[in-house]
N, C-alpha and C. Protein backbone atom coordinates (compact mmCIF):
# COMPACT_ATOMS: atom_id res chain seq x y z
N UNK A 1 30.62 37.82 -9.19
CA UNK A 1 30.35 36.40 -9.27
C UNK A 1 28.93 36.13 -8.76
N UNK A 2 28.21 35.12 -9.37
CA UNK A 2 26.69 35.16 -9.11
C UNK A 2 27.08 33.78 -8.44
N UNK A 3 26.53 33.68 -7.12
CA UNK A 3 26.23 32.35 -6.54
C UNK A 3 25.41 31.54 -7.44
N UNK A 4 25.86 30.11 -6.75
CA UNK A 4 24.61 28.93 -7.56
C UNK A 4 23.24 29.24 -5.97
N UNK A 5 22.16 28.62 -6.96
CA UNK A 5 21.27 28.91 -6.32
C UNK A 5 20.64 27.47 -5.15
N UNK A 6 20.87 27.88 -3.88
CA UNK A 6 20.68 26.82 -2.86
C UNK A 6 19.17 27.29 -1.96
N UNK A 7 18.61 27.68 -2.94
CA UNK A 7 16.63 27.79 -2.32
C UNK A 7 16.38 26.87 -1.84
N UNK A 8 15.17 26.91 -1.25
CA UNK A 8 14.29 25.64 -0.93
C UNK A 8 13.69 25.17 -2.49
N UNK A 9 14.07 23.76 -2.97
CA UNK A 9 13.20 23.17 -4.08
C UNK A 9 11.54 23.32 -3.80
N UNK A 10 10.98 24.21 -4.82
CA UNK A 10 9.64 23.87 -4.46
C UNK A 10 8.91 22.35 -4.93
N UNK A 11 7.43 22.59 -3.93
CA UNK A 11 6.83 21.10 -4.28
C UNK A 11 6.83 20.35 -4.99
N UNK A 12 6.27 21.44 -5.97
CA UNK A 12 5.53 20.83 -7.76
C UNK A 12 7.18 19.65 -7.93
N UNK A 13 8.11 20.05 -7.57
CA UNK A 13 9.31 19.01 -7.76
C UNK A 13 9.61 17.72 -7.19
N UNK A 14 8.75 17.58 -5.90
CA UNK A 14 9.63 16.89 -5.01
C UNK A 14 8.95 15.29 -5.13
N UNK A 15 8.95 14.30 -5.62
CA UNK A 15 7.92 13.18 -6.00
C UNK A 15 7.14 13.00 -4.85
N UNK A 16 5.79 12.25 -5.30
CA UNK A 16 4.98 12.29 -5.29
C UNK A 16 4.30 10.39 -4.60
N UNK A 17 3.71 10.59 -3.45
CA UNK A 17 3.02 9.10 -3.33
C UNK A 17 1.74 8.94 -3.20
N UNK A 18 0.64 8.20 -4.27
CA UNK A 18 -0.31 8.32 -4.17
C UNK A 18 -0.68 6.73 -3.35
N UNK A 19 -1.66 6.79 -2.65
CA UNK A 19 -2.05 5.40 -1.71
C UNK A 19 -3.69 5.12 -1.92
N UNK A 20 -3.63 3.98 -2.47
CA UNK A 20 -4.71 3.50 -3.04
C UNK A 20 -5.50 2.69 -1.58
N UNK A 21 -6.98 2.20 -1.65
CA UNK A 21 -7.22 0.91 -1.14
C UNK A 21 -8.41 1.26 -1.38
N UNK A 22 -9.20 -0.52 -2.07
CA UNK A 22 -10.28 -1.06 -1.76
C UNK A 22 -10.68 -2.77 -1.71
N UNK A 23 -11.70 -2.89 -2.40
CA UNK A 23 -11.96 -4.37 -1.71
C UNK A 23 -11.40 -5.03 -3.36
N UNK A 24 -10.75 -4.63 -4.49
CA UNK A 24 -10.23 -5.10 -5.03
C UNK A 24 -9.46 -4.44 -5.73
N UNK A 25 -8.47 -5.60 -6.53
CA UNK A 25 -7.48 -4.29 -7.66
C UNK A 25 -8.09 -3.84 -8.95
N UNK A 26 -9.42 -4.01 -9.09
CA UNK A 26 -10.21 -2.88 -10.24
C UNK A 26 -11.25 -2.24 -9.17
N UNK A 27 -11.01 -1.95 -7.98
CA UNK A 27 -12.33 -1.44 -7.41
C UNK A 27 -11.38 -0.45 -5.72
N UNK A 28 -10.18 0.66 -6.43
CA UNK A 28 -9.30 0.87 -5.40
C UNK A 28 -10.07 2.50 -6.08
N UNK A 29 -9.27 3.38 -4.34
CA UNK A 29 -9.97 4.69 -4.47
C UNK A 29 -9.13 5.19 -3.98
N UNK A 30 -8.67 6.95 -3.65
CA UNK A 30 -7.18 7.10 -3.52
C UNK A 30 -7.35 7.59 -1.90
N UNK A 31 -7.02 6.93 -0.83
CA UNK A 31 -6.90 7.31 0.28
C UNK A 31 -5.73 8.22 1.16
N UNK A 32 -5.38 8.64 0.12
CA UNK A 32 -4.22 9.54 0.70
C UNK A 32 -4.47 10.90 1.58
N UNK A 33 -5.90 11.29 1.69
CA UNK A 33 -6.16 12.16 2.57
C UNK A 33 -6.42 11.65 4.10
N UNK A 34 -6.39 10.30 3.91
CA UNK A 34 -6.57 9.34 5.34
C UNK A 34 -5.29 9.53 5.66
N UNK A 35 -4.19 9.48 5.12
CA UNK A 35 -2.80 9.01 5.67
C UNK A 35 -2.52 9.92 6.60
N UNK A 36 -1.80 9.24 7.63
CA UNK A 36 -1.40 10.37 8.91
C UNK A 36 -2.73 11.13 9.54
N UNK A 37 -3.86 10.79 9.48
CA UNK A 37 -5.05 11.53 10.12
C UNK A 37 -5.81 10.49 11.27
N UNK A 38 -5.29 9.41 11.25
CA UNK A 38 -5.93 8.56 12.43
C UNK A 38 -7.23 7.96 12.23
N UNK A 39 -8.16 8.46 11.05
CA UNK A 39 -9.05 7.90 10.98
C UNK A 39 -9.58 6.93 9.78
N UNK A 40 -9.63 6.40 10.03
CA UNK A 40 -10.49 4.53 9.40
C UNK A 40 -10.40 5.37 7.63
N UNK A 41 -10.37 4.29 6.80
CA UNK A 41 -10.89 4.26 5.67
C UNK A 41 -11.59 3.35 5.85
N UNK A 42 -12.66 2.71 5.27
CA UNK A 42 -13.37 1.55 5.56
C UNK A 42 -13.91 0.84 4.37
N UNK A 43 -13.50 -0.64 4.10
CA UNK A 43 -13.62 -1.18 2.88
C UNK A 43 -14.63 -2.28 3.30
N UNK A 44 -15.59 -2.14 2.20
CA UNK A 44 -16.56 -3.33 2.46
C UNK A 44 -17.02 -3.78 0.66
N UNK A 45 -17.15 -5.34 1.16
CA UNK A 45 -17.39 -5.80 -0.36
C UNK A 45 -18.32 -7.38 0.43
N UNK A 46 -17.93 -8.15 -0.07
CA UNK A 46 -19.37 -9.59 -0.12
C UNK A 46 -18.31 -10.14 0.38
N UNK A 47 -17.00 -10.18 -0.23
CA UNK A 47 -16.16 -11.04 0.85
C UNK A 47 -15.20 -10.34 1.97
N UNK A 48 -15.37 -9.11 2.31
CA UNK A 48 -14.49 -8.89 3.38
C UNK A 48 -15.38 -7.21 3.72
N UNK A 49 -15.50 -7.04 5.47
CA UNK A 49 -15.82 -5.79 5.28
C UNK A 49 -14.66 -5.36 6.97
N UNK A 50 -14.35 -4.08 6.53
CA UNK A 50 -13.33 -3.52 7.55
C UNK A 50 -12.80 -2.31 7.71
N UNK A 51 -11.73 -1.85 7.99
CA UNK A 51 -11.37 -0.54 8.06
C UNK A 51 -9.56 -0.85 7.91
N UNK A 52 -9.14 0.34 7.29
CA UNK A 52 -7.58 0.22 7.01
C UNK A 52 -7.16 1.75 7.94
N UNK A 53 -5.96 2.00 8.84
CA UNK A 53 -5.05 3.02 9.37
C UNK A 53 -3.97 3.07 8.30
N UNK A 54 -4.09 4.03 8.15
CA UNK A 54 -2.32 4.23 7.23
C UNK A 54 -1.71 5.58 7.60
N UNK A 55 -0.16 5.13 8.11
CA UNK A 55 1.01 6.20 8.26
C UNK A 55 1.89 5.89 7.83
N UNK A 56 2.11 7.21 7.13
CA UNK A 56 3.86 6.89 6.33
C UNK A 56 4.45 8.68 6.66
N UNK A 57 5.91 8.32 7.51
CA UNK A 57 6.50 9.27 7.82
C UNK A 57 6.99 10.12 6.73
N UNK A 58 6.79 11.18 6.81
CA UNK A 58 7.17 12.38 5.86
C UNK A 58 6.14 12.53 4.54
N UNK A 59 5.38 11.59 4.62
CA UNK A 59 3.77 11.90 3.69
C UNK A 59 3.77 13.00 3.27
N UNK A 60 3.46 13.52 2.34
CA UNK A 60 3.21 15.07 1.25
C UNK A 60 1.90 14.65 0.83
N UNK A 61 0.77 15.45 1.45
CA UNK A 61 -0.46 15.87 0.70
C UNK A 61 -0.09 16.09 -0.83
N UNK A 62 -1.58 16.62 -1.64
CA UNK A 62 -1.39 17.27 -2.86
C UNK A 62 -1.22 18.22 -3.18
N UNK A 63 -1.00 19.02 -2.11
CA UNK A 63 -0.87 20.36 -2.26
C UNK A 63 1.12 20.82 -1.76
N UNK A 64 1.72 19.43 -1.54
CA UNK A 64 3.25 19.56 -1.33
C UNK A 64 3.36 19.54 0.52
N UNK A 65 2.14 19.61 1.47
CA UNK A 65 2.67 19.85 2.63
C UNK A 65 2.62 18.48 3.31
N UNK A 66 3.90 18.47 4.33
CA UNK A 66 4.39 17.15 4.52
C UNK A 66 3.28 16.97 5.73
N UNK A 67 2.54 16.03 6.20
CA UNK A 67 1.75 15.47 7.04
C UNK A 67 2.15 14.84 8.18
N UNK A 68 2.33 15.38 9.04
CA UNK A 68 2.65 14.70 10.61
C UNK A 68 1.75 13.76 11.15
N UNK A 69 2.36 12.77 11.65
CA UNK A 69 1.88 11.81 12.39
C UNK A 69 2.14 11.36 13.58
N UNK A 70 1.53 11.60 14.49
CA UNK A 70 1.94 11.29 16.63
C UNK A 70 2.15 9.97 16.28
N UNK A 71 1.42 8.96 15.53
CA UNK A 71 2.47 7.95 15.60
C UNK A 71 3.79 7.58 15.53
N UNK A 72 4.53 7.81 14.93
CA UNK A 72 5.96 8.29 14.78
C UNK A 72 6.62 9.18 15.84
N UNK A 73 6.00 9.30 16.94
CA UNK A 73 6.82 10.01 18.37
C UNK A 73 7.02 9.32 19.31
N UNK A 74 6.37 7.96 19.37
CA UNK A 74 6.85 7.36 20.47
C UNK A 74 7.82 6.76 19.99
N UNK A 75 8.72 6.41 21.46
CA UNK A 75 10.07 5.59 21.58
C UNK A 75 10.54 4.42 20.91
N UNK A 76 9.73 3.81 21.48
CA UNK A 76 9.61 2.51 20.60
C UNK A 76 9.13 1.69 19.03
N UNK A 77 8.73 3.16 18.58
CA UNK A 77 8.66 3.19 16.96
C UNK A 77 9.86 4.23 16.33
N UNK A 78 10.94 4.60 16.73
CA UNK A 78 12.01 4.90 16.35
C UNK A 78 12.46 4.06 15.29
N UNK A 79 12.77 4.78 14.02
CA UNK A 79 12.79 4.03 12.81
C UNK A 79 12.48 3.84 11.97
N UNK A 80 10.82 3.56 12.41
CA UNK A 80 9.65 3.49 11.73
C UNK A 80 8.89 3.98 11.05
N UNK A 81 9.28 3.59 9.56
CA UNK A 81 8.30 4.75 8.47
C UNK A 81 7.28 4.72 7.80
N UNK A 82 6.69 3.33 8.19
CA UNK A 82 5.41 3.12 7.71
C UNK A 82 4.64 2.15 8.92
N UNK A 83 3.68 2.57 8.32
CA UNK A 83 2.50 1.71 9.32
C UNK A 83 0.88 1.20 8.74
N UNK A 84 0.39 0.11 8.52
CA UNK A 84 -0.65 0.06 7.94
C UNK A 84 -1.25 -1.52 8.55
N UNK A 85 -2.33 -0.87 9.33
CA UNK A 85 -3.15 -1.69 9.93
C UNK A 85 -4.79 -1.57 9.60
N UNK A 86 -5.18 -3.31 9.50
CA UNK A 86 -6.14 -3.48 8.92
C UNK A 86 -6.96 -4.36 10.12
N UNK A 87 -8.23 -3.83 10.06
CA UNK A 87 -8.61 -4.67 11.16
C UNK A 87 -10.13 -5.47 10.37
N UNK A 88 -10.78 -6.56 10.58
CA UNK A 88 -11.97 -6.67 9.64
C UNK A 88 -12.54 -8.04 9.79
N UNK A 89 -13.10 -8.74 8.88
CA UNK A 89 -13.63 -9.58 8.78
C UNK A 89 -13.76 -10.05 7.52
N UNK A 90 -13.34 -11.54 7.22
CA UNK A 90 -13.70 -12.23 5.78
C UNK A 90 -14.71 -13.09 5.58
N UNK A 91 -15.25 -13.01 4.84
CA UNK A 91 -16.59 -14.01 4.92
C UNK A 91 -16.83 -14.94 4.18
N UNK A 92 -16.00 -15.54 3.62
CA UNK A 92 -15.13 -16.61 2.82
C UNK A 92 -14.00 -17.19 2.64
N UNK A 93 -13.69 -18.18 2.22
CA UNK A 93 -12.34 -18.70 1.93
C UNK A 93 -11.55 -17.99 0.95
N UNK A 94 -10.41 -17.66 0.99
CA UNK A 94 -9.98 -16.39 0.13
C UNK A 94 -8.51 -17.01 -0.24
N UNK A 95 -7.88 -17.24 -1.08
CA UNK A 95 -6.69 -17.60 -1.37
C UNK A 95 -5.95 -16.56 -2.65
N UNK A 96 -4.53 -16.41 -1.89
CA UNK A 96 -3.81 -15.14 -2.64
C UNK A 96 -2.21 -15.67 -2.61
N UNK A 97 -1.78 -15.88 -3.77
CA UNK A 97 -0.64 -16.21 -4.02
C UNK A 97 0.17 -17.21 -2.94
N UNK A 98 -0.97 -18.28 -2.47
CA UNK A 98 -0.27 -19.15 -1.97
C UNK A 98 -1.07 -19.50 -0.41
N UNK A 99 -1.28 -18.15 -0.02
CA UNK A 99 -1.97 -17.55 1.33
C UNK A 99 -3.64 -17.99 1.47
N UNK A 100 -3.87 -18.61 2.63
CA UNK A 100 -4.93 -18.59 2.02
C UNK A 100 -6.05 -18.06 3.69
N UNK A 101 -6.83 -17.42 3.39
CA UNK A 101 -7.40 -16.83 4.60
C UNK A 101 -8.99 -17.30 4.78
N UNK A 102 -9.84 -18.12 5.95
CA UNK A 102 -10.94 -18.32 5.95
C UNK A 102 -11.84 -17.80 6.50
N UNK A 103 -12.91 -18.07 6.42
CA UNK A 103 -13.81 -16.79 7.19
C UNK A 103 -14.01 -17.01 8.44
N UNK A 104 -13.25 -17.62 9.18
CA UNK A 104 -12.86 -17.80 10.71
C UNK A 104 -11.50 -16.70 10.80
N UNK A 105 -11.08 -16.47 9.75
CA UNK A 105 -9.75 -15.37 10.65
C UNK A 105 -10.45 -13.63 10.33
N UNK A 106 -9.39 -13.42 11.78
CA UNK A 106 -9.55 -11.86 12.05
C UNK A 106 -8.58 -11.29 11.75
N UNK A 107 -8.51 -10.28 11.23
CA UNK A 107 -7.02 -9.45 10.90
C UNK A 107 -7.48 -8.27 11.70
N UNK A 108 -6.45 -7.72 12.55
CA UNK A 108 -6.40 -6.62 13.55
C UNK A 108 -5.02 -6.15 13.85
N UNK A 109 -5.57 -4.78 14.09
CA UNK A 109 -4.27 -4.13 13.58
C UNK A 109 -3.26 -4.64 15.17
C-alpha cells in the first residue's frame, strides 16, 4: 500500500500578498520588502509627504520565506495581525469618500 503524500506543500503553492503604497492610486510601488523590517517607506507628493510602517503576521517574501516581526511578541498585541502606521503631513485640503483631511492635521502612527 503506498501512503498519500503528507510533505511540506512547497511555496510556489502557497498564495501570495503583494503590498503596494504611494502618494496615489496610479502612482503605487510594491513595498513588500519593507514589510516586517521596521523601516520607513517614505511617500512624498505636493499634497502629502511622510513615511508608512507595515506588519503583517506570517508575511511570505518572494522567494516563499515567511518574515518575522518583534512586533507581534509583545503581550499586548496578542491577536494582532496587521499593523500599518503612517505618520506625515498634508499640505492641503484633501477629501476622500466623505473624509475630509486639512493641512492642519497630523497622522502619526
Amino acid at each position: 500500500m503506498i501512503a498519500p503524500f503528507l510533505g511540506v506543500v512547497t511555496c510556489a503553492l502557497m498564495p501570495s500578498l503583494r503590498v503596494l503604497a504611494g502618494p496615489s492610486p496610479t502612482s503605487l510601488t510594491s513595498v513588500s520588502s519593507y514589510v516586517n523590517s521596521n523601516v520607513p517607506f517614505t511617500i512624498s507628493s505636493p499634497l502629502f509627504q511622510g513615511q508608512v510602517v507595515i506588519n503583517i503576521q506570517g508575511f511570505m517574501d518572494e522567494h516563499g520565506c515567511v518574515l518575522e516581526s518583534e512586533y507581534f511578541s509583545r503581550e499586548d498585541r496578542k491577536g494582532i495581525t496587521w499593523s500599518i502606521q503612517l505618520q506625515g503631513a498634508f499640505f492641503s485640503t484633501i477629501e476622500t469618500k466623505g473624509n475630509v483631511v486639512d493641512s492642519s492635521s497630523k497622522v502619526d502612527s
